[in-house]
C-alpha atoms as a PDB file:
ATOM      1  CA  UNK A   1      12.709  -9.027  -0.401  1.00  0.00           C
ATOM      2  CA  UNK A   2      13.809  -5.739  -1.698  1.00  0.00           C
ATOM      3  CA  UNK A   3      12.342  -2.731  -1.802  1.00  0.00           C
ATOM      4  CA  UNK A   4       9.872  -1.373  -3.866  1.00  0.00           C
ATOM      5  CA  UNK A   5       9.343   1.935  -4.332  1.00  0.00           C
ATOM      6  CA  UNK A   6       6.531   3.878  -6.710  1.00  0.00           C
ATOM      7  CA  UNK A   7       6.744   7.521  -8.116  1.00  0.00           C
ATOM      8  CA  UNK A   8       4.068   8.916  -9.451  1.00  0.00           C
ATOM      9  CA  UNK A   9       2.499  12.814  -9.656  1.00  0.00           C
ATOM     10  CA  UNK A  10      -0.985  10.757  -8.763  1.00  0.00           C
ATOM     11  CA  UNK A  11      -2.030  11.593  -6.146  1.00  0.00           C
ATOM     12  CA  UNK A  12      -4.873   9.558  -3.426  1.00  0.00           C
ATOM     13  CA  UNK A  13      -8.078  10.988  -2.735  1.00  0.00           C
ATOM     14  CA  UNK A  14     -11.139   9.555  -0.893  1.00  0.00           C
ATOM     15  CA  UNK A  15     -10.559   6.884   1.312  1.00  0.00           C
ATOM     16  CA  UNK A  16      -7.905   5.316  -1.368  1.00  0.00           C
ATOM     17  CA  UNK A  17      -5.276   6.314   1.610  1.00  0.00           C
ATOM     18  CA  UNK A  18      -6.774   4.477   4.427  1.00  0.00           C
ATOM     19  CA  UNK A  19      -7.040   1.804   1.807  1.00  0.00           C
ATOM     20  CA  UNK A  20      -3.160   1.187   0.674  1.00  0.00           C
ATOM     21  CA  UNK A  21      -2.353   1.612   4.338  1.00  0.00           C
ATOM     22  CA  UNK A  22      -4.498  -1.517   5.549  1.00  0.00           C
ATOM     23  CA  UNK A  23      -2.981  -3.044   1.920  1.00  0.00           C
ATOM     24  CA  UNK A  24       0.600  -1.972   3.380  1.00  0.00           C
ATOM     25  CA  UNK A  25      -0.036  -3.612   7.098  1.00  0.00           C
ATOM     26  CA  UNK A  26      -1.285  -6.473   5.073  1.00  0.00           C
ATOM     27  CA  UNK A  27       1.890  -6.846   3.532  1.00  0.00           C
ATOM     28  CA  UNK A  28       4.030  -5.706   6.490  1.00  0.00           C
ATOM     29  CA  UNK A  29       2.591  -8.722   8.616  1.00  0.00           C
ATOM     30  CA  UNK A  30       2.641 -11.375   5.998  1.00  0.00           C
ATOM     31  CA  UNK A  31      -0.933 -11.897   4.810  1.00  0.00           C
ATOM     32  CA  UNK A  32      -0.895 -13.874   1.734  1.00  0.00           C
ATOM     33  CA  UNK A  33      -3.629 -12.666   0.403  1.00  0.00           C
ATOM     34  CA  UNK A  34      -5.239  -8.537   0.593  1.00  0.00           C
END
């Protein structure tokens, strides 16, 4: 797969972080489904 790669000037507050880096493991280990 290639990469994919997001710019934005948004920037994550709360606990949106810890969020898309469980959604990033997720991906990183193959879970089919988040």
């Amino acid at each position: 797969m290639s990469e994919f790669k997001l710019v934005s000037d948004f920037r994550l507050t709360g606990d949106q972080p810890q969020a898309v880096d469980k959604l990033v493991a997720g991906l990183k280990k193959g879970y089919p489904q988040q």
